[in-house]
PDB file of N, CA and C in Angstrom:
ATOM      1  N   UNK A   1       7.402 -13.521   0.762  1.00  0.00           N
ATOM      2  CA  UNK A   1       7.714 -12.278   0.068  1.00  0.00           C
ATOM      3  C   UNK A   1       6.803 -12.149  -1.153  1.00  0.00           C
ATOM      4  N   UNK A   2       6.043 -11.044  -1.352  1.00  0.00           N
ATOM      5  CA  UNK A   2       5.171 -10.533  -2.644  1.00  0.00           C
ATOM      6  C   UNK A   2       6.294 -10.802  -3.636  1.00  0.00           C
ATOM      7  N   UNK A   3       5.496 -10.763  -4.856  1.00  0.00           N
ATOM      8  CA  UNK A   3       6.254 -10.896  -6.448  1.00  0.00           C
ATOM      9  C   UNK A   3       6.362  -9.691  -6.100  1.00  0.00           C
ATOM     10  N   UNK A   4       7.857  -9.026  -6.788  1.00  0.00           N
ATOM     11  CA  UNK A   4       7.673  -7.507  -7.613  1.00  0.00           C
ATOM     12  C   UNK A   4       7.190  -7.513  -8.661  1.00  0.00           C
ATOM     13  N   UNK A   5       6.454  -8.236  -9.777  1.00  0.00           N
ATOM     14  CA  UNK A   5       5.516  -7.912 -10.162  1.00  0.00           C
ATOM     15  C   UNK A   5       3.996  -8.387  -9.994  1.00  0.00           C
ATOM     16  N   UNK A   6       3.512  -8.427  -9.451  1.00  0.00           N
ATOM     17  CA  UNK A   6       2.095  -8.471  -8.855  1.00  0.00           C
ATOM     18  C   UNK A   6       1.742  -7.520  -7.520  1.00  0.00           C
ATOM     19  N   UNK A   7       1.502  -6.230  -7.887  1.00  0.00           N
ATOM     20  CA  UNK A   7       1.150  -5.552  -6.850  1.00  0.00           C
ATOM     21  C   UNK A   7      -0.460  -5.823  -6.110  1.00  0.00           C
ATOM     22  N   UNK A   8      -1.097  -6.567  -6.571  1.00  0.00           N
ATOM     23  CA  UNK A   8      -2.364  -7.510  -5.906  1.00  0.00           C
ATOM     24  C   UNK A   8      -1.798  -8.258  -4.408  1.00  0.00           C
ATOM     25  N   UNK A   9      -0.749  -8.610  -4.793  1.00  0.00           N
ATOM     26  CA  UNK A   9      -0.650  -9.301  -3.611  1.00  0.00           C
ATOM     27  C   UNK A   9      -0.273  -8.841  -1.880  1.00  0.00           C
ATOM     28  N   UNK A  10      -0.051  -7.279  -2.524  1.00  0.00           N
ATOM     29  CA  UNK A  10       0.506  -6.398  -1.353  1.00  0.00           C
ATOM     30  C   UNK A  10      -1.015  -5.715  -0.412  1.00  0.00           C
ATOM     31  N   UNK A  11      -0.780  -6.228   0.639  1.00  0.00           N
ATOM     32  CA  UNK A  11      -2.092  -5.970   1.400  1.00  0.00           C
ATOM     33  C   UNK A  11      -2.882  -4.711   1.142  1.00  0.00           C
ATOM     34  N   UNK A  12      -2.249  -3.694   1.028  1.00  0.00           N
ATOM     35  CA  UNK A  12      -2.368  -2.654   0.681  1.00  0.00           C
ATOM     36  C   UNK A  12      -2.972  -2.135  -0.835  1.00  0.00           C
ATOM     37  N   UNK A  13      -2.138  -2.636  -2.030  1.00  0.00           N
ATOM     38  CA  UNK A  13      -2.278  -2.534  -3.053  1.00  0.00           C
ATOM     39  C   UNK A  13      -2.286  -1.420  -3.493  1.00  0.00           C
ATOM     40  N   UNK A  14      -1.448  -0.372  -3.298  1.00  0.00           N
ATOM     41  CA  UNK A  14      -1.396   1.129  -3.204  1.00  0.00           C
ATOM     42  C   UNK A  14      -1.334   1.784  -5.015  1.00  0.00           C
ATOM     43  N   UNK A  15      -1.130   0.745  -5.750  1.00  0.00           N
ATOM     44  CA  UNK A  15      -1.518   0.942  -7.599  1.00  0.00           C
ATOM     45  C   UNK A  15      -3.200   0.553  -8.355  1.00  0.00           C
ATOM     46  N   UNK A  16      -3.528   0.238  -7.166  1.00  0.00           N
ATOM     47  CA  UNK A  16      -5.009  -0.080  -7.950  1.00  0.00           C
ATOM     48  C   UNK A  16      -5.821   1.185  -8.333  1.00  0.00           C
ATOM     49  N   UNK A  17      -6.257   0.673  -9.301  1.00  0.00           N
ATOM     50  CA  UNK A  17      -7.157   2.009  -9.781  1.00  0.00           C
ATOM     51  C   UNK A  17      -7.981   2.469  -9.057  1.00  0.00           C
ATOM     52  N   UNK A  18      -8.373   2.235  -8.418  1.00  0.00           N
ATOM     53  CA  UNK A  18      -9.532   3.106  -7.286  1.00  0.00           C
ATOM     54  C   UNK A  18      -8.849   3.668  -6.167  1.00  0.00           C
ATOM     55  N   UNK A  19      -7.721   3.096  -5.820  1.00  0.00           N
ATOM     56  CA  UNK A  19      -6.930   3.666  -5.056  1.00  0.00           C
ATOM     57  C   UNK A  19      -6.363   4.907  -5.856  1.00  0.00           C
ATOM     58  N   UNK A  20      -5.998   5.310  -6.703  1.00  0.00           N
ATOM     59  CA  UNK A  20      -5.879   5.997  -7.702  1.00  0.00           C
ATOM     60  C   UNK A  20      -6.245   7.220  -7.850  1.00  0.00           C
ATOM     61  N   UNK A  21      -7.961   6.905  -8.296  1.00  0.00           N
ATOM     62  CA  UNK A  21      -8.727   7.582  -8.307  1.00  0.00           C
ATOM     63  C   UNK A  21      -9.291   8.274  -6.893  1.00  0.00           C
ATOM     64  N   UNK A  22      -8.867   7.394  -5.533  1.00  0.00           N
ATOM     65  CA  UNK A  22      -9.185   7.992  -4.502  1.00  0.00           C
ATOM     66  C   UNK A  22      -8.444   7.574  -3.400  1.00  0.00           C
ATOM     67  N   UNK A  23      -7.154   8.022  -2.813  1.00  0.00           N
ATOM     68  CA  UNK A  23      -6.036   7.328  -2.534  1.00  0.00           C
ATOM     69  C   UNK A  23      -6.995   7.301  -0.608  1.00  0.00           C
ATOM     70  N   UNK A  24      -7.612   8.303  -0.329  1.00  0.00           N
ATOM     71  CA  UNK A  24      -7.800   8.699   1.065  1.00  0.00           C
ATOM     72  C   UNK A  24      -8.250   7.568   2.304  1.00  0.00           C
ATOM     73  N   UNK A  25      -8.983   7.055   1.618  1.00  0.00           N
ATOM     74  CA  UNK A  25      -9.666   6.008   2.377  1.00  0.00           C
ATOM     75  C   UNK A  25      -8.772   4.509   2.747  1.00  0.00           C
ATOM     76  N   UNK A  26      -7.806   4.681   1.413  1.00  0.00           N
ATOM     77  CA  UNK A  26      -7.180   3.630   1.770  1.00  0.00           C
ATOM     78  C   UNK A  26      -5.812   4.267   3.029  1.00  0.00           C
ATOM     79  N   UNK A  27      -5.548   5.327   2.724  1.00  0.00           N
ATOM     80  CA  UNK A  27      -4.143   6.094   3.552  1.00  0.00           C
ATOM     81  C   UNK A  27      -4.663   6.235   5.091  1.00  0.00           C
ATOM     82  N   UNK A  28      -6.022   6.043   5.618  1.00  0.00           N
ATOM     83  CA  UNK A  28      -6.530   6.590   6.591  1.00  0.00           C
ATOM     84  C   UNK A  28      -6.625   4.661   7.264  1.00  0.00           C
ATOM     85  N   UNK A  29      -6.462   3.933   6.479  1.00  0.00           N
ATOM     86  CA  UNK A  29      -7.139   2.406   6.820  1.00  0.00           C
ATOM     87  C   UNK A  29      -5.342   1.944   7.025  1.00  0.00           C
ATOM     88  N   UNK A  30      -4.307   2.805   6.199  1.00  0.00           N
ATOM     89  CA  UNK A  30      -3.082   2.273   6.215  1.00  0.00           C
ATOM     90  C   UNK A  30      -2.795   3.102   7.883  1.00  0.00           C
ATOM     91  N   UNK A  31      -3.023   4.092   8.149  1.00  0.00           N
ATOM     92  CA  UNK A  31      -2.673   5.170   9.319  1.00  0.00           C
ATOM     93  C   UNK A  31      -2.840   4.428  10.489  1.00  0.00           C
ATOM     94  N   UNK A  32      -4.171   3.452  10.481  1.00  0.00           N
ATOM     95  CA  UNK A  32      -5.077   3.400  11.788  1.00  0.00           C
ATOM     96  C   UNK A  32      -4.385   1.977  11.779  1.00  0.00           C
ATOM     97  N   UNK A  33      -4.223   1.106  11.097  1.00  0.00           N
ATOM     98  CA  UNK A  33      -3.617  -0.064  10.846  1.00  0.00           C
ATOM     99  C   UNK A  33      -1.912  -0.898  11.145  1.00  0.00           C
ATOM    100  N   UNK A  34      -1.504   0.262  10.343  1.00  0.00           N
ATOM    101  CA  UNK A  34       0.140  -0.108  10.232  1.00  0.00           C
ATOM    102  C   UNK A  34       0.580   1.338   9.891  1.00  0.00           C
ATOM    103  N   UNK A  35       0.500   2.324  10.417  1.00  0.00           N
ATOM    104  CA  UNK A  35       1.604   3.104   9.648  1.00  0.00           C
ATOM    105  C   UNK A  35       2.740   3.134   9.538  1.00  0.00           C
ATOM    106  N   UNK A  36       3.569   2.206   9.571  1.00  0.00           N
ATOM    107  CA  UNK A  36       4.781   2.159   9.140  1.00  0.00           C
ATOM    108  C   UNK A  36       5.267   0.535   8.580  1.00  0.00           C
ATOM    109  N   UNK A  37       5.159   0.042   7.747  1.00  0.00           N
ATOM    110  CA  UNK A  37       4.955  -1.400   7.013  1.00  0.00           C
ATOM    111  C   UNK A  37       6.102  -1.594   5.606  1.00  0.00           C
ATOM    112  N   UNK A  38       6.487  -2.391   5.250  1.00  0.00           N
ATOM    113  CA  UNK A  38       7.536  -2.704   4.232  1.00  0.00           C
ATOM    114  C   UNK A  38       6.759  -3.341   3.118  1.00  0.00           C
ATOM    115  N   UNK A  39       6.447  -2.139   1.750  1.00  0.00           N
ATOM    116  CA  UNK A  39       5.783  -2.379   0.824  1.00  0.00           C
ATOM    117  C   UNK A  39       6.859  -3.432  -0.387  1.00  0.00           C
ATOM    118  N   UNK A  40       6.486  -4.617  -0.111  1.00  0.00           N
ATOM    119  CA  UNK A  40       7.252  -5.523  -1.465  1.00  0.00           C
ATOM    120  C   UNK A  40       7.435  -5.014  -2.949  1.00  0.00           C
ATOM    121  N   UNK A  41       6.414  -4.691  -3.753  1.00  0.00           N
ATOM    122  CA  UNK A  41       5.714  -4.485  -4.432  1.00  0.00           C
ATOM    123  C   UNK A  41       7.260  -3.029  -5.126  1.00  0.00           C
ATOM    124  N   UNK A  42       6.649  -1.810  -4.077  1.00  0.00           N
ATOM    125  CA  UNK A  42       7.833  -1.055  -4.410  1.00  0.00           C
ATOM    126  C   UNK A  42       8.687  -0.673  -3.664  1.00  0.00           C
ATOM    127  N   UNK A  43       8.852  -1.870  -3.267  1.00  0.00           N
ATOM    128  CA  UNK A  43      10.815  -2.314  -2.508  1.00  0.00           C
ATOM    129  C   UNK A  43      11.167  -1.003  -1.397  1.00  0.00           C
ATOM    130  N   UNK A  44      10.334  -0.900  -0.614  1.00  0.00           N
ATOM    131  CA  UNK A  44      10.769   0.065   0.440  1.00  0.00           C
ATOM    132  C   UNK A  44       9.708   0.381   1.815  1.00  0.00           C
ATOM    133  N   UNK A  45       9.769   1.142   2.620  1.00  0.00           N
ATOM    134  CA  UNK A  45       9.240   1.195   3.491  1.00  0.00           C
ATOM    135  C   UNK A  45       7.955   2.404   3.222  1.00  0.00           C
ATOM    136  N   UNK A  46       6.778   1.991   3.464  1.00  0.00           N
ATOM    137  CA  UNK A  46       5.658   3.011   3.926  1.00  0.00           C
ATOM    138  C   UNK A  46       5.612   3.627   5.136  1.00  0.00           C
ATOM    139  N   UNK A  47       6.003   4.861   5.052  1.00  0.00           N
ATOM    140  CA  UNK A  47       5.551   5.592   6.489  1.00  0.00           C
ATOM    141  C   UNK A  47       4.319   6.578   6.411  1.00  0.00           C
ATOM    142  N   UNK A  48       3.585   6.404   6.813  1.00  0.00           N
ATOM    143  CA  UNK A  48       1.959   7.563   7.127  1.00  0.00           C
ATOM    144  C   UNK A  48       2.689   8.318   8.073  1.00  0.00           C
ATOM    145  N   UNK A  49       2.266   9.474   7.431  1.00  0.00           N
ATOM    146  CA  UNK A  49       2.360  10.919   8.179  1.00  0.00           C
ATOM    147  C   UNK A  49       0.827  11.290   8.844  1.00  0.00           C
TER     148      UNK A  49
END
């Protein structure tokens, strides 16, 4: 199980600043990958639309 606080450790890392600044590339890598995955980090489920 990820720390809840260390969002680094979540494969994803959906708070990093470049993700941030450009969420797309990572949402399209989460889509093709896992779209539907259990983010530790903030305690719930990711679903891609």
């Amino acid at each position: 199980m990820t720390s809840l606080t260390n969002p680094e450790k979540d494969r994803y890392n959906l708070t990093a600043p470049e993700v941030f600044a450009n969420p797309y590339p990572t949402y399209r890598r989460i889509l093709q990958q896992e779209p539907v995955y259990w983010n530790d980090f903030l305690g719930g489920w990711y679903l891609g639309c």
